[in-house]
C-alpha atoms as a PDB file:
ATOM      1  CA  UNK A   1      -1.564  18.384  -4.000  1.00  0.00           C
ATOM      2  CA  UNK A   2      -4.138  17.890  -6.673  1.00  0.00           C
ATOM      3  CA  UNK A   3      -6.446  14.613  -4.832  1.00  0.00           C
ATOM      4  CA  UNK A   4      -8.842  13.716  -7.632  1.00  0.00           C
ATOM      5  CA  UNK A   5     -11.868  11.584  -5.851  1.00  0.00           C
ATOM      6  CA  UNK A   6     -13.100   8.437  -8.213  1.00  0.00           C
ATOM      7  CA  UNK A   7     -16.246   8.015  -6.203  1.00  0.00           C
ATOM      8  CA  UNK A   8     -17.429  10.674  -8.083  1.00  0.00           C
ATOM      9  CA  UNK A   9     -16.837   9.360 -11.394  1.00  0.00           C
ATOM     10  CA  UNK A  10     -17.848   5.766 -10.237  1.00  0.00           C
ATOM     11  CA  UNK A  11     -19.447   3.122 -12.711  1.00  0.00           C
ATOM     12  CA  UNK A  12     -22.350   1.234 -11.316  1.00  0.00           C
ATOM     13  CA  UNK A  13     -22.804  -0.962 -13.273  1.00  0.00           C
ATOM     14  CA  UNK A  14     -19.895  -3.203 -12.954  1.00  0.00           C
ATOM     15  CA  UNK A  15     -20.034  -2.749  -9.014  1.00  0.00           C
ATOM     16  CA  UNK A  16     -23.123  -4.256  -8.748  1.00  0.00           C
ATOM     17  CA  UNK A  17     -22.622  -7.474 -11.414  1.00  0.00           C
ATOM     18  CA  UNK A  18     -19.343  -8.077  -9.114  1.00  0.00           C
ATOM     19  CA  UNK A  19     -21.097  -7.783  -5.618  1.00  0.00           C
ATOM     20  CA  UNK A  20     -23.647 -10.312  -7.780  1.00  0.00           C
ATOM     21  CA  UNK A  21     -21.148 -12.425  -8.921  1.00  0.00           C
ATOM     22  CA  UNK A  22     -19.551 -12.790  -5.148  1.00  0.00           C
ATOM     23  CA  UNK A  23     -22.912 -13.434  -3.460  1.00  0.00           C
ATOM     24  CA  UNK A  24     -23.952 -15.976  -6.173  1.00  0.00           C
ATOM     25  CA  UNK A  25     -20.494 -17.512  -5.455  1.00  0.00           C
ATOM     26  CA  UNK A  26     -20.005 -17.145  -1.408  1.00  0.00           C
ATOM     27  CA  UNK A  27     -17.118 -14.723  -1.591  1.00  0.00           C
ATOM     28  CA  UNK A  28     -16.777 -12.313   0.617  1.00  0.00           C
ATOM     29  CA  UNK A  29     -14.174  -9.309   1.202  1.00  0.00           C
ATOM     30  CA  UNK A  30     -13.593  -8.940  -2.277  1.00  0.00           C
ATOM     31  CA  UNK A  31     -10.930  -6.002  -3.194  1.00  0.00           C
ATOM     32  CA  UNK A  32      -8.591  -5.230  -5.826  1.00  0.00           C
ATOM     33  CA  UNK A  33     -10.341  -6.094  -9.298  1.00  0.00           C
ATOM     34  CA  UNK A  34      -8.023  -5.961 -12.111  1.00  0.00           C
ATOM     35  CA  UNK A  35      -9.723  -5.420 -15.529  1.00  0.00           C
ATOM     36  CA  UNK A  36      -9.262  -6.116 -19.035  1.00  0.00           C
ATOM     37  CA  UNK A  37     -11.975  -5.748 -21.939  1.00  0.00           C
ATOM     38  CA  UNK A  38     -11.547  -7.614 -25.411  1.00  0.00           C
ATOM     39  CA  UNK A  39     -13.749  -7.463 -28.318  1.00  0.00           C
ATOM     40  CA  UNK A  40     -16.299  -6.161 -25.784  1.00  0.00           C
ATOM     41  CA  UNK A  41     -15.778  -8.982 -23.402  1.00  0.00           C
ATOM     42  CA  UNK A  42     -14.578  -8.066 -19.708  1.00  0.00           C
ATOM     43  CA  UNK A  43     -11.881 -10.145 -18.259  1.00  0.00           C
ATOM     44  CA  UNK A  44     -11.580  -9.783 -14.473  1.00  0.00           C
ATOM     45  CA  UNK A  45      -9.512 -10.790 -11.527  1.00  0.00           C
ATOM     46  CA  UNK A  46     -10.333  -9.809  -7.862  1.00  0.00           C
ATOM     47  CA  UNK A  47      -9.531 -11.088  -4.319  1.00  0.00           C
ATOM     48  CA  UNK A  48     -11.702 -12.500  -2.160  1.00  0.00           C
ATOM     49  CA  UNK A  49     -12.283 -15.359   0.621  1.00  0.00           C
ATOM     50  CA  UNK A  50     -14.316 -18.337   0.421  1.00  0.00           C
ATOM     51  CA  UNK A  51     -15.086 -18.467   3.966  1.00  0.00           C
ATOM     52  CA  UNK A  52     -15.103 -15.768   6.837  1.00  0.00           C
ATOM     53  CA  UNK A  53     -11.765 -14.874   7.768  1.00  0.00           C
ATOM     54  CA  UNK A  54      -9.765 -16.827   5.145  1.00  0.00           C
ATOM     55  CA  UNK A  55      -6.043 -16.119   4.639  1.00  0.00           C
ATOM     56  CA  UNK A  56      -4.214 -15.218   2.769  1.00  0.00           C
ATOM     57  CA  UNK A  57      -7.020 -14.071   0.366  1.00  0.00           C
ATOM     58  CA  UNK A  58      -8.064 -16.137  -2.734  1.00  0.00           C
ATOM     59  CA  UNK A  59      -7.515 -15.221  -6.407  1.00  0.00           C
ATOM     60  CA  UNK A  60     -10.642 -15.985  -8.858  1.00  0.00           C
ATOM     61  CA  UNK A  61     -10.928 -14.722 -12.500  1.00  0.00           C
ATOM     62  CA  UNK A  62     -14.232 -14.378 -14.429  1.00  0.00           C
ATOM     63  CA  UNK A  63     -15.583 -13.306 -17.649  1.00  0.00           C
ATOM     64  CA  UNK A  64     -18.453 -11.085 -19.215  1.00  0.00           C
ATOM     65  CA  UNK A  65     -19.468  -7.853 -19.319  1.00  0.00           C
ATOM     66  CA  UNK A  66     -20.218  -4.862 -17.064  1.00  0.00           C
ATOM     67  CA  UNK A  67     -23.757  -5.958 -16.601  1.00  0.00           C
ATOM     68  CA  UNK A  68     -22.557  -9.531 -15.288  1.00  0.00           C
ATOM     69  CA  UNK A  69     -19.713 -12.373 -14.988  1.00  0.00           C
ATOM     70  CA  UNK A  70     -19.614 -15.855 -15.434  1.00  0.00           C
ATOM     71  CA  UNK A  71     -19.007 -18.437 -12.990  1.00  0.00           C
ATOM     72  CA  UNK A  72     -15.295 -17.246 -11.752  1.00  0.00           C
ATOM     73  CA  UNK A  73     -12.542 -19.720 -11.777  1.00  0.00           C
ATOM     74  CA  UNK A  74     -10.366 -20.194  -8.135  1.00  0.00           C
ATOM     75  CA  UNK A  75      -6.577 -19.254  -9.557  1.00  0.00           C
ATOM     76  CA  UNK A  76      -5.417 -19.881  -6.050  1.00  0.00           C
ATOM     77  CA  UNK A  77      -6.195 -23.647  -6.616  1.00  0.00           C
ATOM     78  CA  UNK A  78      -4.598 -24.043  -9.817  1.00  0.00           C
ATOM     79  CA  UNK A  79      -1.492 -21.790  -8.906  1.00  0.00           C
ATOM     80  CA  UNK A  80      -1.557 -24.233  -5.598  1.00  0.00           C
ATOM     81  CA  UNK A  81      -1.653 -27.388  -8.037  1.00  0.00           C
ATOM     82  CA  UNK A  82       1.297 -26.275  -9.648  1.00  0.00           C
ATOM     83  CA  UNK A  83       3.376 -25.786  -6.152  1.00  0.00           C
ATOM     84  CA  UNK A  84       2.933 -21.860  -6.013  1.00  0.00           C
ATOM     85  CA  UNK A  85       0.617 -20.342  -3.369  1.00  0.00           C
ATOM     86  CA  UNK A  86      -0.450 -17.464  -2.536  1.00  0.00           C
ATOM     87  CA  UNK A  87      -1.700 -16.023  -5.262  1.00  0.00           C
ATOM     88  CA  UNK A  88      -1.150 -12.374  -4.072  1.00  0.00           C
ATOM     89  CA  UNK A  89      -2.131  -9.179  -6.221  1.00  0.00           C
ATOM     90  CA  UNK A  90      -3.586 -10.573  -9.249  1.00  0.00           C
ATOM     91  CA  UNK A  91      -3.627  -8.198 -12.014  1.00  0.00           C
ATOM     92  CA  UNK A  92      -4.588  -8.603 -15.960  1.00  0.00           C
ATOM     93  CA  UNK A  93      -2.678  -7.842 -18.915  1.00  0.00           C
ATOM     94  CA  UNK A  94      -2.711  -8.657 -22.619  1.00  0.00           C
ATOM     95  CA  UNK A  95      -0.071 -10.100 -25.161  1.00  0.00           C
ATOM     96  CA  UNK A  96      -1.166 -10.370 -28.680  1.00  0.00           C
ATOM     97  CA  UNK A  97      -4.896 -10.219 -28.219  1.00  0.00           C
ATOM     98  CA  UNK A  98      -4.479 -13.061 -25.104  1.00  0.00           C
ATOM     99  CA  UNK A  99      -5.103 -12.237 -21.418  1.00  0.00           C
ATOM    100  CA  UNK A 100      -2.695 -12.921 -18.868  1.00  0.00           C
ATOM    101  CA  UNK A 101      -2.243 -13.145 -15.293  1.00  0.00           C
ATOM    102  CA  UNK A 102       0.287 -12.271 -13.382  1.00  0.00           C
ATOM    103  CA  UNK A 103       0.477 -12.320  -9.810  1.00  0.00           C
ATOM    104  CA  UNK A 104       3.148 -12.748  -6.945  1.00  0.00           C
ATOM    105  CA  UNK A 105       3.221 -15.349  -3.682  1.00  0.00           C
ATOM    106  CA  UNK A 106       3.725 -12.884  -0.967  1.00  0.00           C
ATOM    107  CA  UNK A 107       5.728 -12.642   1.789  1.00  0.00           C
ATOM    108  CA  UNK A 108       7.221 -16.115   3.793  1.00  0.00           C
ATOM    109  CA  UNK A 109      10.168 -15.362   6.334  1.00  0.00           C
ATOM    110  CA  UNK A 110      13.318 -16.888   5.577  1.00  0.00           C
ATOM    111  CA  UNK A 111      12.857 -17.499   2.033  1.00  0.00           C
ATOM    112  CA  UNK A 112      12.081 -15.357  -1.665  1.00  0.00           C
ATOM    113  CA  UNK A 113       8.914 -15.057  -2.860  1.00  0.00           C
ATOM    114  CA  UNK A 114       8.387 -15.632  -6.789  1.00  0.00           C
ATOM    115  CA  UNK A 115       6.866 -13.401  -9.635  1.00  0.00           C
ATOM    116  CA  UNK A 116       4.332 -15.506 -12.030  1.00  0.00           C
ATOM    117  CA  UNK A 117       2.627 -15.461 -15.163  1.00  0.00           C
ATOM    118  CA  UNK A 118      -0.279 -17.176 -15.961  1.00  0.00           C
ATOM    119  CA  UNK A 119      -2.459 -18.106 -19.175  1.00  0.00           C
ATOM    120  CA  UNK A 120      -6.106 -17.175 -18.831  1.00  0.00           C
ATOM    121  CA  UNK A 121      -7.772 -16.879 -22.724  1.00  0.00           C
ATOM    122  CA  UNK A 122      -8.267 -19.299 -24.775  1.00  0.00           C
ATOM    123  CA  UNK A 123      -7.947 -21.380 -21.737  1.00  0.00           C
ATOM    124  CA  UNK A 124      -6.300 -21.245 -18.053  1.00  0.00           C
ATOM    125  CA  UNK A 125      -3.099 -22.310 -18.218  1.00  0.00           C
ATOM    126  CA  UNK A 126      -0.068 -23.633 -15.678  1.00  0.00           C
ATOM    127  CA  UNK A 127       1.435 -20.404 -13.717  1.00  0.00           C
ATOM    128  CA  UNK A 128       5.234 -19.846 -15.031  1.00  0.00           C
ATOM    129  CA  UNK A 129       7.518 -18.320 -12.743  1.00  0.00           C
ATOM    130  CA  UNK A 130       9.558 -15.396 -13.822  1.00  0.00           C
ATOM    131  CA  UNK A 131      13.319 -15.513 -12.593  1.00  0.00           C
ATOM    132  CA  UNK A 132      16.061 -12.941 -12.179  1.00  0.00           C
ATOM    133  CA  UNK A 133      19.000 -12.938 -10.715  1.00  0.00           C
ATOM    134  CA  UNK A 134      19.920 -10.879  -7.872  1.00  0.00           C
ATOM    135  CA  UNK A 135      16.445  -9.663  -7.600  1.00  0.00           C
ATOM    136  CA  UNK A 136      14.789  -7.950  -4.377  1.00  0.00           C
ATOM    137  CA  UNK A 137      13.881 -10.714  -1.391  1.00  0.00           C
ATOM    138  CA  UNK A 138      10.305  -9.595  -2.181  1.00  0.00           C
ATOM    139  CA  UNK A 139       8.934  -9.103  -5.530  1.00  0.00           C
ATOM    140  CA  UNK A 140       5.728  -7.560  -5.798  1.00  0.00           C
ATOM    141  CA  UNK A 141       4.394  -5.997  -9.372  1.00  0.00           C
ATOM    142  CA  UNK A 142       6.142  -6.031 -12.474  1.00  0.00           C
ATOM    143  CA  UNK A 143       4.318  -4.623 -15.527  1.00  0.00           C
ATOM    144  CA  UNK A 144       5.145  -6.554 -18.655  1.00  0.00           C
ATOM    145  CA  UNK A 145       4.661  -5.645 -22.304  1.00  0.00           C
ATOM    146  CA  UNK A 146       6.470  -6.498 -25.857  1.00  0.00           C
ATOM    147  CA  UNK A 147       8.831  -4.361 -26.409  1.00  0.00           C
ATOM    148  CA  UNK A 148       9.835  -2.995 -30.172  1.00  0.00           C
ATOM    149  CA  UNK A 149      11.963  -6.042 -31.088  1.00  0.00           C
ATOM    150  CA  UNK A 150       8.992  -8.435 -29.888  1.00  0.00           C
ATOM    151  CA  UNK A 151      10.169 -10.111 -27.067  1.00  0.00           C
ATOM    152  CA  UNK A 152       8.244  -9.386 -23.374  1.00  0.00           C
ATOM    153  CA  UNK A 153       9.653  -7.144 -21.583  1.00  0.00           C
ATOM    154  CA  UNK A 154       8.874  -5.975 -17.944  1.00  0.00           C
ATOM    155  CA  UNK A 155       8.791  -2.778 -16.037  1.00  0.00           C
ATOM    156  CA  UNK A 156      10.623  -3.920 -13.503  1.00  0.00           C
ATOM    157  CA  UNK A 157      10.974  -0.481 -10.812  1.00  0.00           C
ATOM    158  CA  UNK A 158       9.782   2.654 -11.894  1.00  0.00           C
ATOM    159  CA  UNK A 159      12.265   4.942  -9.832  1.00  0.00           C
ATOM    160  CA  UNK A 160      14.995   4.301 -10.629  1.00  0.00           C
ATOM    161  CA  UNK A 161      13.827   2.679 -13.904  1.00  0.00           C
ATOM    162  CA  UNK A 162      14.938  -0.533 -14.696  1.00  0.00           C
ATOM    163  CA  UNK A 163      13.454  -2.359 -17.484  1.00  0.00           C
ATOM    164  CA  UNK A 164      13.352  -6.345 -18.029  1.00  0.00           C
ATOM    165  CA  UNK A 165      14.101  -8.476 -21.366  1.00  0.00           C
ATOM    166  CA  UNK A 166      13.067 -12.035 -21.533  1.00  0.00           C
ATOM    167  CA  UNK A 167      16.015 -14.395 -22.172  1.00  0.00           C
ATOM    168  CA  UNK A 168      14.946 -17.798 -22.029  1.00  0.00           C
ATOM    169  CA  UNK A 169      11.521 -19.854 -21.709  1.00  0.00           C
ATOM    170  CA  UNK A 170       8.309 -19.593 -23.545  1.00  0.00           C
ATOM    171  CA  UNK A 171       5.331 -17.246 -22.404  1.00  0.00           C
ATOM    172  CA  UNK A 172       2.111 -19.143 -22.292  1.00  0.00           C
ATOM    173  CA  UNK A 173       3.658 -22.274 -21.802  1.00  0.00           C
ATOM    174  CA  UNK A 174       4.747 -24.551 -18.430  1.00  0.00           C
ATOM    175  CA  UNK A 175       8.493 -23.030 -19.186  1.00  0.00           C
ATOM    176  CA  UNK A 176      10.179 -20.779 -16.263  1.00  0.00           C
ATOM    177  CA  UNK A 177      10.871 -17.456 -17.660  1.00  0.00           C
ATOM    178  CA  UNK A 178      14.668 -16.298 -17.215  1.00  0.00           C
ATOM    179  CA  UNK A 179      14.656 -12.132 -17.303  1.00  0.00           C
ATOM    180  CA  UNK A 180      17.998  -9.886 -17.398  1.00  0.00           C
ATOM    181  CA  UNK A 181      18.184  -6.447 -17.046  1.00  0.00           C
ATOM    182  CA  UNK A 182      18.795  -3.790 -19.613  1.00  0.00           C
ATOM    183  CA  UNK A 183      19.944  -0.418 -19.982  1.00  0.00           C
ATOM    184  CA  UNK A 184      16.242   1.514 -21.922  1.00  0.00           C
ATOM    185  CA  UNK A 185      17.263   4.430 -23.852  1.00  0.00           C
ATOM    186  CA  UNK A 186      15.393   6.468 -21.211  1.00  0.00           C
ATOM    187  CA  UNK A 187      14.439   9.395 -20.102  1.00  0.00           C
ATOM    188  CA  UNK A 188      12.021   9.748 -16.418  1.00  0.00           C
ATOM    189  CA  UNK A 189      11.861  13.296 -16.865  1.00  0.00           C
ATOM    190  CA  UNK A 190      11.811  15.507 -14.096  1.00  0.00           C
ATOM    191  CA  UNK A 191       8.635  15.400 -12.445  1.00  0.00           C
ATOM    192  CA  UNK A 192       8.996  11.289 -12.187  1.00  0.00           C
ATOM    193  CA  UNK A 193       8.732  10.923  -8.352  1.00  0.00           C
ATOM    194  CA  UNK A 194       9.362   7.608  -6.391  1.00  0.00           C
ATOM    195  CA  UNK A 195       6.388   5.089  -7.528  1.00  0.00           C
ATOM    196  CA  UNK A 196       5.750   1.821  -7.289  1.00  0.00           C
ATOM    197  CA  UNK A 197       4.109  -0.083  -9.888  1.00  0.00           C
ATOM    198  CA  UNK A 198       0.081  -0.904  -9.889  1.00  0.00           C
ATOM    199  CA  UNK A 199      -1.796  -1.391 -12.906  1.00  0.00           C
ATOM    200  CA  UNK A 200      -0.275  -3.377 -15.294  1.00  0.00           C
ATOM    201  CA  UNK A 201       0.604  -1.264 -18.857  1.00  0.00           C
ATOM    202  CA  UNK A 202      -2.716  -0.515 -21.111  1.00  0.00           C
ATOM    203  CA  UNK A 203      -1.762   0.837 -24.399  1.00  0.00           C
ATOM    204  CA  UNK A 204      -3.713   3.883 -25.664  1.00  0.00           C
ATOM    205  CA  UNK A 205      -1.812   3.165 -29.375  1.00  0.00           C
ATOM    206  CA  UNK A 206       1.331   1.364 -30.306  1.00  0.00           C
ATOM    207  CA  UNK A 207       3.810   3.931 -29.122  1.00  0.00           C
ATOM    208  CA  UNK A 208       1.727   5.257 -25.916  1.00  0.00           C
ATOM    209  CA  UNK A 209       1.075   3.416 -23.159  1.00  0.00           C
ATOM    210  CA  UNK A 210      -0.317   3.925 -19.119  1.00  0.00           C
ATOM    211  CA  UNK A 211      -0.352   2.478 -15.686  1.00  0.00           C
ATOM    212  CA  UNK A 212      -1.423   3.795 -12.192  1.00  0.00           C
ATOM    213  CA  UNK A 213       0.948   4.224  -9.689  1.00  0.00           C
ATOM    214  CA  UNK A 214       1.218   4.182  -5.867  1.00  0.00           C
ATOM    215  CA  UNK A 215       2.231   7.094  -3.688  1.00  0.00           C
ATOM    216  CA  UNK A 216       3.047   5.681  -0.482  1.00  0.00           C
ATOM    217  CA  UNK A 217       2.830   8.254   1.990  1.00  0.00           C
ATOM    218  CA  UNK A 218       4.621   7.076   5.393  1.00  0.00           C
ATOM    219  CA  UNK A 219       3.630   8.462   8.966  1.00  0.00           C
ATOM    220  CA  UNK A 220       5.727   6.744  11.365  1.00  0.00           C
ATOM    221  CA  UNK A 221       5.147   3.187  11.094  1.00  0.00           C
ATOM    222  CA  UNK A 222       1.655   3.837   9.536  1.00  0.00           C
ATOM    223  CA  UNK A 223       1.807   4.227   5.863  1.00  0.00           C
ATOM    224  CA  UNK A 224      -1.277   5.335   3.230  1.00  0.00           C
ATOM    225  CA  UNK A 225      -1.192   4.661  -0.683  1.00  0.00           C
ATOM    226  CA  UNK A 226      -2.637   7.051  -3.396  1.00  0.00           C
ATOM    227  CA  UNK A 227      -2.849   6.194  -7.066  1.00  0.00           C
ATOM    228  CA  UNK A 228      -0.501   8.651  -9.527  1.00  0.00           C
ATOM    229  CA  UNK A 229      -0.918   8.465 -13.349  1.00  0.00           C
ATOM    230  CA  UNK A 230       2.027   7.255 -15.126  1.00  0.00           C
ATOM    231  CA  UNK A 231       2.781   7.837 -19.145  1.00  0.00           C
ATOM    232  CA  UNK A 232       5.298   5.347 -20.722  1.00  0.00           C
ATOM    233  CA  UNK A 233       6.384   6.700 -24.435  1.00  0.00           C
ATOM    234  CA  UNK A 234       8.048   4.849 -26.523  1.00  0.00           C
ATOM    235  CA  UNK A 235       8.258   6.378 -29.915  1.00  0.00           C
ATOM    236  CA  UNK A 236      11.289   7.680 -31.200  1.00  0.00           C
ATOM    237  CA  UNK A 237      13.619   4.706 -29.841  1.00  0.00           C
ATOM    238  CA  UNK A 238      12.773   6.300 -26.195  1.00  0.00           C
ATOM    239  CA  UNK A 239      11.849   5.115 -22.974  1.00  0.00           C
ATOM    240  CA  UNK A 240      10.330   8.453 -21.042  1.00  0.00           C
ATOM    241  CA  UNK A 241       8.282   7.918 -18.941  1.00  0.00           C
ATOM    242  CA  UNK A 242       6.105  10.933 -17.271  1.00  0.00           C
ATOM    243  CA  UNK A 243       3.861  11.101 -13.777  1.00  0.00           C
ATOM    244  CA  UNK A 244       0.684  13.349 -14.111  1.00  0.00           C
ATOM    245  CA  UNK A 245       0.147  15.609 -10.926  1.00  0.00           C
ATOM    246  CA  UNK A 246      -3.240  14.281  -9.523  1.00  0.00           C
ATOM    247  CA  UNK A 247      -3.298  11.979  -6.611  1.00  0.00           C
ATOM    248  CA  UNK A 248      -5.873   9.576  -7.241  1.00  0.00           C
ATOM    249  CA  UNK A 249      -8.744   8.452  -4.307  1.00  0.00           C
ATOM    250  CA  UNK A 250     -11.823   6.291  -3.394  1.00  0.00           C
ATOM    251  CA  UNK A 251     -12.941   9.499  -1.267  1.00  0.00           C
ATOM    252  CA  UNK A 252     -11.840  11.920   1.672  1.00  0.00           C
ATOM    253  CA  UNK A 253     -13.862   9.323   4.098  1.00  0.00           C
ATOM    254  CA  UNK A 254     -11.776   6.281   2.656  1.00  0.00           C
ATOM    255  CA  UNK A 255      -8.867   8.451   3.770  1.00  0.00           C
ATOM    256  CA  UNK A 256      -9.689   7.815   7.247  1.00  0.00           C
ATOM    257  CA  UNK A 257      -8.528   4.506   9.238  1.00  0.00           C
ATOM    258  CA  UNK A 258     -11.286   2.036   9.195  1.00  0.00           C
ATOM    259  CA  UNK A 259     -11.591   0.163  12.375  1.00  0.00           C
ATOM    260  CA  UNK A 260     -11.657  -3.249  10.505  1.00  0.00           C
ATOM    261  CA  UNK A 261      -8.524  -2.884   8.612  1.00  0.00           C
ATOM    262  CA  UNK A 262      -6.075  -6.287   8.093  1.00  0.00           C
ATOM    263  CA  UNK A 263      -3.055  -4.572   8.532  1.00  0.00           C
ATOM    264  CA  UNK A 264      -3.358  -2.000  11.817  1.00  0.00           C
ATOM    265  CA  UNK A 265      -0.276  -0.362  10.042  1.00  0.00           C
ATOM    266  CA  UNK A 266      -2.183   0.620   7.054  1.00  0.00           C
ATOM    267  CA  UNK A 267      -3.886   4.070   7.551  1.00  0.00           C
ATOM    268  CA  UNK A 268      -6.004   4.052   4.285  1.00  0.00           C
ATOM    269  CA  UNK A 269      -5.047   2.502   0.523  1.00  0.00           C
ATOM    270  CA  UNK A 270      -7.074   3.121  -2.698  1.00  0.00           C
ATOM    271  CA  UNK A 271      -4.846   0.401  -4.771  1.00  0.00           C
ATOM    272  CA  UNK A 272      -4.832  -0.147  -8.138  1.00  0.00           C
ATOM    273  CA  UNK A 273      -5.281  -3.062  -9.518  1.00  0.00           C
ATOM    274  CA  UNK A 274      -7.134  -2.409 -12.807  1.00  0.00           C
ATOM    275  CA  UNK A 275      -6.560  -0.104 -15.960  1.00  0.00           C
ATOM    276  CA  UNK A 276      -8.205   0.125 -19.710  1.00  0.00           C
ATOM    277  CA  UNK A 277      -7.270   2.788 -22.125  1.00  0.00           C
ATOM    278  CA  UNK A 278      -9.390   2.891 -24.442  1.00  0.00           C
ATOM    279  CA  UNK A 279     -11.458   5.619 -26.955  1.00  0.00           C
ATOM    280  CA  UNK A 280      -9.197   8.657 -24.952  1.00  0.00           C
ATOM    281  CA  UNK A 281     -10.979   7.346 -21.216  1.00  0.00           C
ATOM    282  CA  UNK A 282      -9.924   5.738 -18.406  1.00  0.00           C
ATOM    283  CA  UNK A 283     -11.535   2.325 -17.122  1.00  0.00           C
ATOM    284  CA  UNK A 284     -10.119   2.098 -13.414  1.00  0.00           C
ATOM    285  CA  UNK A 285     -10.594  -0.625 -10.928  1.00  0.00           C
ATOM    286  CA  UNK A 286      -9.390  -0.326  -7.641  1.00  0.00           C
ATOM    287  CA  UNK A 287      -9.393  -1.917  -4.177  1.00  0.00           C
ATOM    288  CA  UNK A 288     -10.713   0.363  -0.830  1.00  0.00           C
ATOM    289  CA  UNK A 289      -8.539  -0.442   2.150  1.00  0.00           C
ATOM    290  CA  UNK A 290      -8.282  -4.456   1.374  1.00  0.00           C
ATOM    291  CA  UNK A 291     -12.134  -4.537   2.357  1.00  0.00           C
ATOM    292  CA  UNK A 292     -14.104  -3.430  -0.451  1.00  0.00           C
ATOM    293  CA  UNK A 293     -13.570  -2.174  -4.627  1.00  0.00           C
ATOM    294  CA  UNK A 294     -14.920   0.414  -7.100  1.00  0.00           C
ATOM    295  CA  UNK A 295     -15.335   0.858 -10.841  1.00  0.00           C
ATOM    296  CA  UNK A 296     -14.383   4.266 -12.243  1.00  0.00           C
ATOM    297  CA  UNK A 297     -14.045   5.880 -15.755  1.00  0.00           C
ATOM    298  CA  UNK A 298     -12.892   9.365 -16.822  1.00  0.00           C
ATOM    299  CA  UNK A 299     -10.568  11.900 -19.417  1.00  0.00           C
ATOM    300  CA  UNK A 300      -7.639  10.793 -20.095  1.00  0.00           C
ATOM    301  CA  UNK A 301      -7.051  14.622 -19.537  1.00  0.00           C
ATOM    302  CA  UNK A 302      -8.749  14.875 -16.272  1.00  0.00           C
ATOM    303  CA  UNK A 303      -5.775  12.940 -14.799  1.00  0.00           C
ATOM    304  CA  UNK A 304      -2.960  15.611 -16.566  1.00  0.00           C
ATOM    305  CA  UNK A 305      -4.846  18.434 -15.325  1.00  0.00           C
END
């Protein structure tokens, strides 16, 4: 097992503008920053509370640069004003130069969470839920994109894959967005092992694109999560879809159980919440066992190796 530690490739600079940014604002326990950069301008999305102890965690969403934010707007309220709360795993993607949300509304017994969407550039718009039928009772990440033919599509599981096709409703809109499944022309190859989706999809060029994905390694009831690198192709007419080999970390000492953990059945998690490909680098951000977050870039290649 190839672990490839972050912490030494981490970026400072952004670190410290977000710890700024969360002091200036009273949010504490901030994980999980998700990442997008436009024209030079940073989008980002993290986790946090507003007061000790709050649950579930808060979404906020800010913009500048890796040297500082603006003030962050609370998605949690205007996901809440719209009748959908939580706003659980918040991560950023684009569609046609636009940044979008999308996040999910965790876990309630007895009923199914939802899957949403949200407008964030030129303004914050009204969170659109994404429906499927005969979907899982708990949705958590699905990684959307345009496909060839210009409609969004979604990533919907990445072992097996199943791939998504919009079929009714408007993105960026109030509309609900109706999704069926389709059969991709696809191909996981043979060193595609069972993932779950993280990042949301950052395109390298038209016909290449990325995303992290979580290892979850399971130790009982006790389970960790690692980040794997995941290539989506799509020239040709093809779907493939390739894993790299290195298992991505914070550090060995974020590998151990921290005594403050939420979840007492999590033994460690570097989650990924964050990716930008961009000039043949990486841009990662990444959560540290739901209590802290890190900024790393590196190779593309460093992560095939």
């Amino acid at each position: 097992m190839h672990l490839l530690r972050l912490s030494d490739h981490r970026l400072e600079a952004p670190v410290e503008a977000l710890g700024r940014l969360a002091s200036e604002h009273g949010h504490l326990n901030v994980f999980n920053p998700s990442v997008v950069v436009v024209d030079g301008t940073w989008h980002l999305a993290y986790r946090a509370q507003s007061r000790p102890g709050e649950k579930p965690f808060r979404a906020f969403y800010a913009q500048g640069g890796p040297d500082g934010f603006g003030t962050p707007v609370d998605l949690s309220e205007v996901a809440a004003a719209a009748g959908l709360a939580p706003t659980a795993d918040p991560k950023l993607f684009r569609l046609d130069g636009e940044v979008y949300a999308t996040f999910n509304t965790g876990y309630t017994a007895g009923t199914n969470n939802e899957i949403c969407v949200m407008r964030l550039t030129p303004e914050v718009g009204p969170p659109q839920r994404c429906l499927l039928a005969d979907r899982q009772f708990v949705e958590k990440n699905w990684a959307f994109f345009h496909g060839g033919d210009g409609v969004l599509h979604a990533i919907y599981t990445l072992r097996p894959l199943v791939l998504l096709r919009l079929t009714a409703g408007d993105v960026g809109t109030s509309d609900d967005l109706k999704f069926e499944r389709v059969v991709p022309d696809a191909s996981g190859g043979p060193r595609l092992p069972d993932l779950t989706i993280g990042t949301q999809l950052s395109f390298a060029d038209p016909q290449t694109a990325y995303l992290i994905g979580h290892q979850k390694v399971v130790i009982g009831r006790k389970r960790a999560y690692l980040g794997r690198p995941v290539r989506v192709d799509l020239s040709g007419g093809r779907f493939a879809v390739r894993a790299g080999d290195a298992r991505l970390i914070h550090s060995y000492r974020a590998l151990v159980p921290p005594r403050d953990r939420h979840n007492p059945n999590l033994i460690s998690a570097t989650y990924f919440s964050g990716l930008v490909a961009r000039e043949g680098r990486f841009l990662l951000g990444y959560g540290i066992n739901d209590l802290t977050y890190s900024f790393a870039e590196l190779p593309v290649e460093a992560l095939w190796a």
